[in-house]
Protein backbone atom coordinates (compact mmCIF):
# COMPACT_ATOMS: atom_id res chain seq x y z
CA UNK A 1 -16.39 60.87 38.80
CA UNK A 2 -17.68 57.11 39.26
CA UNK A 3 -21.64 57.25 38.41
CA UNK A 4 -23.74 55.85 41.82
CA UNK A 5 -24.69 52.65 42.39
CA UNK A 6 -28.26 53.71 41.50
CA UNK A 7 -30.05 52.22 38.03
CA UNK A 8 -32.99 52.82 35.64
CA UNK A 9 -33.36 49.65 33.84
CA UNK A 10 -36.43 49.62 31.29
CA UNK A 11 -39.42 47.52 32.56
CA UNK A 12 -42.52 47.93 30.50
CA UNK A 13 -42.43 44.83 28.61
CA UNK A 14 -43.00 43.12 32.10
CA UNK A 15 -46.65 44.91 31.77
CA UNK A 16 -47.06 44.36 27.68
CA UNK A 17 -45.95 47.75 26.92
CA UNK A 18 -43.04 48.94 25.30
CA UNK A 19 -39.73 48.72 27.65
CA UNK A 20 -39.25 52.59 27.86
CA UNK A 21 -43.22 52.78 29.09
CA UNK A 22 -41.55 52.64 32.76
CA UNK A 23 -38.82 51.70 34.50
CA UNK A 24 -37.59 50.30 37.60
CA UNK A 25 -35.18 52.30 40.23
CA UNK A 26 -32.87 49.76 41.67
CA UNK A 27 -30.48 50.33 43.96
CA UNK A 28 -29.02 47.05 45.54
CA UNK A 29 -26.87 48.02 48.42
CA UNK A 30 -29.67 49.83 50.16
CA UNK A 31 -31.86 47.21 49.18
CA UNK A 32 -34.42 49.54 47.26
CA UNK A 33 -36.47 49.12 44.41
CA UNK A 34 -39.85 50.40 43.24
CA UNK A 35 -41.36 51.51 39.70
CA UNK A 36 -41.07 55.37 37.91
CA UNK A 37 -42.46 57.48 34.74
CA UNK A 38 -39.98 58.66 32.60
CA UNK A 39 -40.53 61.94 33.65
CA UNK A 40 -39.02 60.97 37.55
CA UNK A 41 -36.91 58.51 35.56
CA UNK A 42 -35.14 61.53 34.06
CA UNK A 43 -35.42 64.13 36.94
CA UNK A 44 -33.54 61.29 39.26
CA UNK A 45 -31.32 60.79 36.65
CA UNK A 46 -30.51 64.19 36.30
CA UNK A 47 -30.13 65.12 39.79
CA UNK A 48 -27.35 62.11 40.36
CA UNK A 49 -25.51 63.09 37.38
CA UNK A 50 -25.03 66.41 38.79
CA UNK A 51 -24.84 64.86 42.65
CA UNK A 52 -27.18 66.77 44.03
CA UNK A 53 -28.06 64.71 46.70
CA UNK A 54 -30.29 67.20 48.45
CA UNK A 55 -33.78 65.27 47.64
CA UNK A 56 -35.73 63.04 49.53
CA UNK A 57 -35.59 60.56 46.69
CA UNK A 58 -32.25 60.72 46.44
CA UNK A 59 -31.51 60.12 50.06
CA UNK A 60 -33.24 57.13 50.30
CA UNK A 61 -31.57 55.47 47.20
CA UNK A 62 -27.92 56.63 47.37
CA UNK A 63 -26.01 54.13 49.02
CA UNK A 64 -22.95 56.31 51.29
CA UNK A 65 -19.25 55.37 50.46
CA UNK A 66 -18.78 53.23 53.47
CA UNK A 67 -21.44 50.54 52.26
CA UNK A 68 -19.58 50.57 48.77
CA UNK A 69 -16.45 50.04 50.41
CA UNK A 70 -18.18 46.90 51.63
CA UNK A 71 -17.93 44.76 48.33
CA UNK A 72 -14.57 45.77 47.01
CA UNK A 73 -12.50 44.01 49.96
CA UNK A 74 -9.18 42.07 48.66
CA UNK A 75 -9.83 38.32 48.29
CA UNK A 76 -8.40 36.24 51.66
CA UNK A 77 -7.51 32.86 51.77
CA UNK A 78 -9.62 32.62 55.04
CA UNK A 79 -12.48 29.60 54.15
CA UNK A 80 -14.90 28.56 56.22
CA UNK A 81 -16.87 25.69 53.67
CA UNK A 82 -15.02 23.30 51.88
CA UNK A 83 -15.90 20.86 48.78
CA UNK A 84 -14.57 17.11 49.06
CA UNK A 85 -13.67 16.08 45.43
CA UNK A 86 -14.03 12.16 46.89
CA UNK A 87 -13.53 9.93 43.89
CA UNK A 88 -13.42 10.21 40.53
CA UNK A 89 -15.72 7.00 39.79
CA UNK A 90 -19.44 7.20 38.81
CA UNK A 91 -21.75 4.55 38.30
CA UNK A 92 -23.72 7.34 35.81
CA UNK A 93 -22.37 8.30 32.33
CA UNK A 94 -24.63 11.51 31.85
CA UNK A 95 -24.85 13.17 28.43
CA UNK A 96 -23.19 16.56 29.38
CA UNK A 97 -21.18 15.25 32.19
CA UNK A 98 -17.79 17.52 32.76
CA UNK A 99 -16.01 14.92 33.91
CA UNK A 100 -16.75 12.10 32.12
CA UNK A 101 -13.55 11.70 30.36
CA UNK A 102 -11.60 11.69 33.69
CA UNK A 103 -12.47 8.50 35.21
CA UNK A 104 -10.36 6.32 37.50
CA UNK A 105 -10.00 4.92 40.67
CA UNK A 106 -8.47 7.59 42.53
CA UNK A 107 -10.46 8.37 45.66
CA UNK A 108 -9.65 11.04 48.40
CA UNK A 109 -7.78 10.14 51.54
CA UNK A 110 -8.47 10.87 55.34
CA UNK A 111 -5.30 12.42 56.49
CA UNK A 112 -5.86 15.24 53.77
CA UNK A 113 -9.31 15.39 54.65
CA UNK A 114 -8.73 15.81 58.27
CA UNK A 115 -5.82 18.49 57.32
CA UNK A 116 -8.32 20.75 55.30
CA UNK A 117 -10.98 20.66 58.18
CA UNK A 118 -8.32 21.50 60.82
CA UNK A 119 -7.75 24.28 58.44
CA UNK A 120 -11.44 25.55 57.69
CA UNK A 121 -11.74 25.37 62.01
CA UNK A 122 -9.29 27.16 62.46
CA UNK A 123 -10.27 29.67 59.85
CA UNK A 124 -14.05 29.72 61.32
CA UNK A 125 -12.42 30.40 64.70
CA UNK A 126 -10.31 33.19 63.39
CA UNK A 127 -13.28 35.00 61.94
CA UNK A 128 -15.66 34.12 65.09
CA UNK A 129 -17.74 31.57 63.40
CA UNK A 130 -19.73 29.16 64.92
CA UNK A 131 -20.15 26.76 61.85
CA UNK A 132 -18.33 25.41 59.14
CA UNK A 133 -19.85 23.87 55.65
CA UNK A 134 -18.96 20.69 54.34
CA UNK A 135 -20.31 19.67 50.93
CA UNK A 136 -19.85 15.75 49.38
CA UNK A 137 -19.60 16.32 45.64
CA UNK A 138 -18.06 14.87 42.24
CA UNK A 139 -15.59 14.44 40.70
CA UNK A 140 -17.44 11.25 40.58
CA UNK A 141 -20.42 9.79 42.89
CA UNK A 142 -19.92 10.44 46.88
CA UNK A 143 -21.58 7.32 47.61
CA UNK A 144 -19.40 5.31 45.96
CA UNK A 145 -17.10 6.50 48.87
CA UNK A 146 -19.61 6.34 51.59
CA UNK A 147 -16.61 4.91 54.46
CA UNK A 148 -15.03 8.46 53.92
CA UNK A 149 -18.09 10.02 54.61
CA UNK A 150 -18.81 8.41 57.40
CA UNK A 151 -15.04 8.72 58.48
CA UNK A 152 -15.47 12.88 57.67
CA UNK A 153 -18.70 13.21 59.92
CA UNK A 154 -16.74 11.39 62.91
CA UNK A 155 -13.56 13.79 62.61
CA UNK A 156 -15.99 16.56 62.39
CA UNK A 157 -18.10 15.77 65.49
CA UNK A 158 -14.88 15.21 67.59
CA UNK A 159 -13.37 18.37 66.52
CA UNK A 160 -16.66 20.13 67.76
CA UNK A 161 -16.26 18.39 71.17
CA UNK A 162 -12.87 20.22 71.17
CA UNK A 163 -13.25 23.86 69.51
CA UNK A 164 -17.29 24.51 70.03
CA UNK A 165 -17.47 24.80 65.76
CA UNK A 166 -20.57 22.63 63.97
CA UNK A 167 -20.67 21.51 60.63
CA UNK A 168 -23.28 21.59 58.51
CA UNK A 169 -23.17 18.48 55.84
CA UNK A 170 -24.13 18.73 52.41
CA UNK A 171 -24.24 15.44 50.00
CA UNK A 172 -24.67 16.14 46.17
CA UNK A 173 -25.55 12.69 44.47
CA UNK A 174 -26.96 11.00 41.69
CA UNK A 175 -29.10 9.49 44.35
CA UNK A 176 -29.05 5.74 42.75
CA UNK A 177 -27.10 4.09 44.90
CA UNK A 178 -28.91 5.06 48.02
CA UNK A 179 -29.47 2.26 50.78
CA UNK A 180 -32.21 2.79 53.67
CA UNK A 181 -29.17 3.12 56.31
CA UNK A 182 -27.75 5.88 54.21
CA UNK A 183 -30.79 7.95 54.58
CA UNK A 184 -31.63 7.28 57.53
CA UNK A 185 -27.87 8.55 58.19
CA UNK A 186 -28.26 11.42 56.52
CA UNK A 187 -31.30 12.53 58.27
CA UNK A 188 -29.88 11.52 61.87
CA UNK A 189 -26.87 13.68 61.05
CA UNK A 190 -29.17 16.90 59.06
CA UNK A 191 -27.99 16.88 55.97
CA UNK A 192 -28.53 18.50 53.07
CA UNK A 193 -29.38 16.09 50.30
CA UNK A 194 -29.09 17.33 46.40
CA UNK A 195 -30.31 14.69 44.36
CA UNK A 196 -29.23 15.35 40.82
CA UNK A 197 -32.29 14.44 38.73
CA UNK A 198 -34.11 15.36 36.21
CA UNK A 199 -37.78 14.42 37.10
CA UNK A 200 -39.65 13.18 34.16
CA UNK A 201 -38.74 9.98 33.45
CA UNK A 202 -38.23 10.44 29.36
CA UNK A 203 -35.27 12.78 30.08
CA UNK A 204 -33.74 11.11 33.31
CA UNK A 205 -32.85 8.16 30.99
CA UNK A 206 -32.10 9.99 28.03
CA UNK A 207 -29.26 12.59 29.96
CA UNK A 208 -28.83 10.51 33.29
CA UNK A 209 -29.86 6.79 33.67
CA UNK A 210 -31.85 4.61 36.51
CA UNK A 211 -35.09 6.56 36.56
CA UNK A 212 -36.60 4.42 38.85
CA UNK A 213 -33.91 3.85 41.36
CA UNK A 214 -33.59 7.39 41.47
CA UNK A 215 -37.07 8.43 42.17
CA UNK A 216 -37.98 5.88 44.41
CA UNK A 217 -34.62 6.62 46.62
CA UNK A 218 -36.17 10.19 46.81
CA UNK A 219 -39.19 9.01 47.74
CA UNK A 220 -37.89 7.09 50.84
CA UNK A 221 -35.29 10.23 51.68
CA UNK A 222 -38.50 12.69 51.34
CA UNK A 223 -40.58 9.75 53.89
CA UNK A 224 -37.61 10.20 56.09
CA UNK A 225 -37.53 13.55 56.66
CA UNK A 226 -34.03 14.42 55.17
CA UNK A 227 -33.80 17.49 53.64
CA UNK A 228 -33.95 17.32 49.78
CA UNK A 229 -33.80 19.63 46.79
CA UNK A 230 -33.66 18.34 43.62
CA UNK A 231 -31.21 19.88 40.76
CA UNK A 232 -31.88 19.47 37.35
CA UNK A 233 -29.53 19.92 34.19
CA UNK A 234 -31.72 22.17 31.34
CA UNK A 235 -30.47 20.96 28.30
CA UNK A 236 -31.88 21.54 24.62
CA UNK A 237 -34.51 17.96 25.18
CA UNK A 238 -35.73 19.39 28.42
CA UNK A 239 -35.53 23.46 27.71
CA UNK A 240 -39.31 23.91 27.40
CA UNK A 241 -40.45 21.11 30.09
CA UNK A 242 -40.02 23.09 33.30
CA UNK A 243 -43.36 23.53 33.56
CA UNK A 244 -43.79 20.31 33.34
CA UNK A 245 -41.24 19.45 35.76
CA UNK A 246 -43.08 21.68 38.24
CA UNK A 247 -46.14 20.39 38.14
CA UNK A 248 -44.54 16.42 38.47
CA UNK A 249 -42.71 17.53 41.12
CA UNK A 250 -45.56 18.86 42.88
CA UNK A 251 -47.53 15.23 42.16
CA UNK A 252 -45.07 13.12 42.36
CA UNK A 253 -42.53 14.23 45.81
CA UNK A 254 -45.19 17.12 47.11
CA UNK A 255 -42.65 17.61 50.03
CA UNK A 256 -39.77 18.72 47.89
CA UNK A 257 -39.85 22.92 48.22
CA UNK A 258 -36.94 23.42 45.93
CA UNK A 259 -35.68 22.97 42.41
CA UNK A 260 -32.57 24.04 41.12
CA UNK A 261 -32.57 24.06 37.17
CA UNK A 262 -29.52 24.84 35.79
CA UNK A 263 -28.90 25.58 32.15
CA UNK A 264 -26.24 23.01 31.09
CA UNK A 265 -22.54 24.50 30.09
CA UNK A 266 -21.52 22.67 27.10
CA UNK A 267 -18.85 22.51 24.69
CA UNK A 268 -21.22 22.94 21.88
CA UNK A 269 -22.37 26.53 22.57
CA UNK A 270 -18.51 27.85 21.93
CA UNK A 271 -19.88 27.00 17.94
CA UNK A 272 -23.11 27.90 17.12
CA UNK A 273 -24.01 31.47 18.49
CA UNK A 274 -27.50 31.66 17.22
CA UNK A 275 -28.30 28.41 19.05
CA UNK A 276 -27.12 29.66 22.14
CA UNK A 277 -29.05 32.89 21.63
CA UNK A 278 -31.91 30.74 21.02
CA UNK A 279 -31.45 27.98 23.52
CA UNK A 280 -31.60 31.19 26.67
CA UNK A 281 -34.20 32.65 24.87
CA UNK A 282 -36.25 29.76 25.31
CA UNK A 283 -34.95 29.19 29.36
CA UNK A 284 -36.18 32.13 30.23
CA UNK A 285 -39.76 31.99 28.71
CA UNK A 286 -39.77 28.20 30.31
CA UNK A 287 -38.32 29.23 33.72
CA UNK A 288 -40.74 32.18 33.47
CA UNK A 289 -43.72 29.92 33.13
CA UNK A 290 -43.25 27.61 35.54
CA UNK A 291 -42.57 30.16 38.08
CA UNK A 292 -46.14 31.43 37.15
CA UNK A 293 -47.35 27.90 37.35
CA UNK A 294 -45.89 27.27 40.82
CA UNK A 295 -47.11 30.61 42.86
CA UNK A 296 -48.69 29.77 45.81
CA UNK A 297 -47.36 26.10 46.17
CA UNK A 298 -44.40 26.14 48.51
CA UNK A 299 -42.45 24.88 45.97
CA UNK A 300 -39.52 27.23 44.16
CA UNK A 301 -37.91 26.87 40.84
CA UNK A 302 -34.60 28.70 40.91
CA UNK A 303 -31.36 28.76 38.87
CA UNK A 304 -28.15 30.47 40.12
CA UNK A 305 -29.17 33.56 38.32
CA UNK A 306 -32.66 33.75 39.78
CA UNK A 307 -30.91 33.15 43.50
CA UNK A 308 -28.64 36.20 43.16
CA UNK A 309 -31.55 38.40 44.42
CA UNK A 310 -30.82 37.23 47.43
CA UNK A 311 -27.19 37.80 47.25
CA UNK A 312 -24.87 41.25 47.20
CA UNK A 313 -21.35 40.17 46.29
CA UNK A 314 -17.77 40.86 44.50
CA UNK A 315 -17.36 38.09 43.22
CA UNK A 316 -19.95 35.57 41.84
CA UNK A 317 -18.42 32.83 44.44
CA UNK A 318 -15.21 31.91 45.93
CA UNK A 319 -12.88 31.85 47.55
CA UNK A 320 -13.76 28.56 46.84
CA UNK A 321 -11.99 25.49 48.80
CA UNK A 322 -12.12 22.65 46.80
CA UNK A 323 -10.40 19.78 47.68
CA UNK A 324 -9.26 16.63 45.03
CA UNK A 325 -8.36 13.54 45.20
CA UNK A 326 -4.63 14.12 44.76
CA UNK A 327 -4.84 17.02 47.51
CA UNK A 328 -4.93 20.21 44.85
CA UNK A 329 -6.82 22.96 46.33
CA UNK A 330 -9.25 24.25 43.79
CA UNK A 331 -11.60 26.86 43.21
CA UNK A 332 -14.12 25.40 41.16
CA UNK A 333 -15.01 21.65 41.37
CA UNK A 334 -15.93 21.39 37.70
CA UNK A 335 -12.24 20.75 37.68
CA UNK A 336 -11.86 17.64 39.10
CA UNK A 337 -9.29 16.07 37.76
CA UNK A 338 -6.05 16.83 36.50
CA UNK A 339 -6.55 15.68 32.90
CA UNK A 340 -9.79 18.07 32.77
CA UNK A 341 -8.98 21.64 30.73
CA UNK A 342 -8.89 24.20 33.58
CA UNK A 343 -7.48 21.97 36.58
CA UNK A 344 -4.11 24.31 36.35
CA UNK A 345 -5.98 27.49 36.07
CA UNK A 346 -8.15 26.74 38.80
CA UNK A 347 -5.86 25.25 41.58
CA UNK A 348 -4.33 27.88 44.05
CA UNK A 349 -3.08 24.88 46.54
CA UNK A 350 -2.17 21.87 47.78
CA UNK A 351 -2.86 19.95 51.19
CA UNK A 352 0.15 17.36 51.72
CA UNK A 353 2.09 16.11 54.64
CA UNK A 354 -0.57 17.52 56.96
CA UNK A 355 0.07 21.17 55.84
CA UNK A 356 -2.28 23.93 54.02
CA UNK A 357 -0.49 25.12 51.44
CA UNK A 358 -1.80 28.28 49.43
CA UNK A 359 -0.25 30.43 46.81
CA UNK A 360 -1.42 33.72 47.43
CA UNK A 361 -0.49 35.19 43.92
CA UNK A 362 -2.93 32.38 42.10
CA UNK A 363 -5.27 33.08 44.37
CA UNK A 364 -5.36 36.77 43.98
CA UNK A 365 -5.14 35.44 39.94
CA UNK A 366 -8.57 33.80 40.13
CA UNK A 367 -10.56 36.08 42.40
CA UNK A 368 -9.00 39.28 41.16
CA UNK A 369 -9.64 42.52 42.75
CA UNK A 370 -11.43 44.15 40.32
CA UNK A 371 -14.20 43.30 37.90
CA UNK A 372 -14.05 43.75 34.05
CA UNK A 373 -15.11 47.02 32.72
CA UNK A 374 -17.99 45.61 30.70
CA UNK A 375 -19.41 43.98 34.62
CA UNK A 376 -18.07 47.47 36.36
CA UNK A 377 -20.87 49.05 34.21
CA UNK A 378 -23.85 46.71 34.53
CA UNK A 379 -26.74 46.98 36.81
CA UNK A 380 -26.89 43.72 37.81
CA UNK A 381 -22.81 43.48 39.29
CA UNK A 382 -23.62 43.69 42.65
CA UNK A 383 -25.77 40.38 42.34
CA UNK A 384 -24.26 39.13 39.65
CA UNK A 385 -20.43 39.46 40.94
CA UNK A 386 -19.18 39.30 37.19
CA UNK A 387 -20.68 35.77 36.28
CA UNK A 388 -19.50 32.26 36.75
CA UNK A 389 -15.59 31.88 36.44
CA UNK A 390 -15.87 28.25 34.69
CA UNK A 391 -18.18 29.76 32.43
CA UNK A 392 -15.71 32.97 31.56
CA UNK A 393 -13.18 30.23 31.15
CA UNK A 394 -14.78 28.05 29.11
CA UNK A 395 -16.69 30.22 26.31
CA UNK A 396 -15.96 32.96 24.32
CA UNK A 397 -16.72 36.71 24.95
CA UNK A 398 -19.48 36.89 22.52
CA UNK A 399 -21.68 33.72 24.29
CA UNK A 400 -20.73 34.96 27.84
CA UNK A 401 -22.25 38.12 26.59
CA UNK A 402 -25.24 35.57 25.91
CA UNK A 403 -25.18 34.10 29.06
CA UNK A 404 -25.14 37.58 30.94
CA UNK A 405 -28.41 38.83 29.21
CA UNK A 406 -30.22 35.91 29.95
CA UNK A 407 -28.92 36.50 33.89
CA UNK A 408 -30.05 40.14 33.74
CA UNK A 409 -33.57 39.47 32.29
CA UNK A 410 -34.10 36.45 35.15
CA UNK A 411 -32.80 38.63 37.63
CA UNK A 412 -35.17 42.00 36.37
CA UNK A 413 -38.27 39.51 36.32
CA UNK A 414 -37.06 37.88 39.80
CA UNK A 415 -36.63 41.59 41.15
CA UNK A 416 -40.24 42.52 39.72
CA UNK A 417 -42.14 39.09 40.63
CA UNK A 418 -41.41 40.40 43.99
CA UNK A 419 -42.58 44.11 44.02
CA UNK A 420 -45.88 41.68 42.10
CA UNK A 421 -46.49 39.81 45.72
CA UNK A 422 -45.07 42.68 48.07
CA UNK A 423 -47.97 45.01 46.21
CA UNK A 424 -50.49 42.48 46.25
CA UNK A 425 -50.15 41.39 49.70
CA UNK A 426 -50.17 45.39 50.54
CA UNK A 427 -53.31 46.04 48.25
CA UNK A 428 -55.10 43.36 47.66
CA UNK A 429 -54.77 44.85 43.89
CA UNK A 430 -53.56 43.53 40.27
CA UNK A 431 -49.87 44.66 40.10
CA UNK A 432 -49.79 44.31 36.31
CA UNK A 433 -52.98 45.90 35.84
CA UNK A 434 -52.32 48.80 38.10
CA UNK A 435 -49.05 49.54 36.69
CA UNK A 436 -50.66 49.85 33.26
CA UNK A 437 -53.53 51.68 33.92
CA UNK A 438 -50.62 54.22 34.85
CA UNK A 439 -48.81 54.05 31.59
CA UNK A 440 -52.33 54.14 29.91
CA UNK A 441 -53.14 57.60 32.06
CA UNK A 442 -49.60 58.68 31.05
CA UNK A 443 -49.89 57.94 27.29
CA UNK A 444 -53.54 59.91 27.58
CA UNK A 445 -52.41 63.06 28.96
């Protein structure tokens, strides 16, 4: 018999007690979670082992077979966002860049572009959607192709006139080559601007370049209006700064509200497994510090492991439409270019001669129907969706494995930082201190 969606992950260490001191009851696809003894730790236990589902615990936590059904739906190539590859020119030469070695003049052109929005249209209209996402990205620097941006917003605005679907515009840029018409642009037409930066100015020029082009073009985007988040790379120079990078952030662009810091993936970790170990041991007391730090500010310091709370899913993303310069469809843009390891393992497509074209079997390939055994087990699947495919790809078993505990402790201290505010807000009471005053009574009786 499969064993319920229901977990008891250890959480005692969140209070400064041992991890089997309590645990937490988590069942993501009825969207519960709350704090148990051992002693109702075991009984629950028990009872779901033996599915007897007669107890008023039980009921509320026991997802029924219709909701599981839910996340195990075959992979469609039905897409309603889509990633523009634009160019494979940059004006940056960033330390960890993935696509550094794959520079040349190729740029993206408008007939394929128009092709793969007709497509993700008619796809939205299909699954009665109203809106469609379209994201600028790299490849190389979007606005170094700014006339096909402009060109993509037009197309997009007429095709609304004709089918009733909006777009919603994302631009991901190193944010140097900004001019005051560009944001002003970008705010007239609401998009989303990710500025890829690394805040203090020591590491901006040491991984990235043009510290103060780049800040003061935020600056004028944040006096605009537009609407900004900043994403920062965490490397080994700037692992134990995010608390540092909060509280810049919060002096130096007060209006940004979020920060994305992503650890880096880098061809180094596939060599030196106690560095990796070391390197997320060290994100996740940093990330957990400047979360601390930033309570109460309106601003949020996330990573794609800390956002999964938000998220049930299959798969971790995907189907992915990614679209390069020479028209392959991929499903991962950190494969932009054909010389770049991975380009043939990711690509599923084509768009050519005004057609679509999808191979169903790669797709299937990529976004198999099943997870691996070792993600099939784990508490944190149903956020997690079996971890990031360029990652799988990239590394080795044994520092995916690395990667994966760092995801589940961020996503057990995301998952208990909120039953911290929910409680407080409800009480008016010290979470931490209540919880251990428990364990204390426990450990006394």
């Amino acid at each position: 018999m499969k064993a319920h969606p229901v977990y008891f992950i250890p959480a005692g260490d969140y209070f400064g007690e041992s991890s089997e001191k309590c645990y937490l009851v988590y069942s993501p696809l009825v969207n519960k979670s709350f704090l148990v003894l051992p002693e109702e730790k075991d009984r629950l236990s028990a009872l779901l082992e033996k599915n007897e589902t007669d107890d008023a615990v039980i009921r509320q936590i026991l997802p029924d077979q219709a909701r599981i059904d839910q996340f195990h739906t075959a992979v469609k190539p039905e897409m309603t966002s889509i990633e523009f590859l634009l160019n494979e020119r940059c004006n940056f030469s960033c330390s960890y860049c993935y696509s550094a070695g794959s520079r040349s003049s190729a740029e993206i052109d408008m007939p394929r572009i128009r092709t793969a929005l007709q497509f993700i249209h008619s796809c939205a209209g299909k699954l009665s959607k109203e809106n469609v996402t379209v994201t600028f990205i790299g490849g190389g620097e979007p606005l170094l192709s700014w006339n096909l941006i402009e060109d993509t917003v037009a197309y997009s605005e007429d095709m609304k006139r004709q089918d009733g679907i909006s777009t919603k515009f994302v631009l991901v840029t190193n944010g140097s080559l900004f001019t005051e018409e560009q944001i002003v642009y970008c705010r007239e037409k609401d998009f989303d601007i990710q500025f890829s930066f690394e805040i203090l100015e020591r590491i901006q020029n040491l991984q990235r370049q043009s510290f103060e082009e780049v800040s003061g073009n935020l600056k004028k985007a944040l006096k605009a209006r537009c609407n900004v988040f900043i994403r920062s790379t965490i490397t080994e120079d700037n692992v134990d700064l995010l608390p540092e990078m909060a509280e810049t952030c919060l002096k130096e662009y007060p209006e940004v509200r979020l920060i994305g810091c992503e650890p880096v993936t880098d061809a180094w970790m596939e060599h030196d497994l106690e560095r990796v170990r070391r390197f997320y041991e060290r994100y996740f007391e940093s990330y957990r510090k400047a979360c601390r730090l930033l309570d109460g500010s309106g601003l949020t310091i996330s990573s794609s492991a800390s956002r999964a709370i938000n998220h049930l899913r299959h798969r971790f993303c995907g189907p992915m439409f990614c679209l390069q310069t020479t028209g392959a469809i991929l499903a991962c843009s950190h494969f932009s270019s054909p010389d770049n390891p991975g380009f043939r393992e990711f690509r599923y497509g084509q768009v050519e001669d005004g057609n679509v074209c999808i191979s169903e079997s790669d797709l299937r390939r990529i976004y198999g129907d099943a997870l691996p055994e070792e993600c099939d087990r784990c508490w944190a699947r149903w956020n997690c969706g079996g971890g990031c495919g360029n990652q799988r790809y990239m590394y080795s078993r044994e520092v995916f494995d690395i990667i994966c505990e760092e995801r589940r402790k961020i996503l057990l201290f995301e998952v208990l930082r909120s039953l911290e505010k929910q409680y407080a807000q409800s009480t008016g009471k010290d979470f931490v201190a209540s919880i251990r005053a428990l364990i204390t009574a426990r450990n006394n009786s």
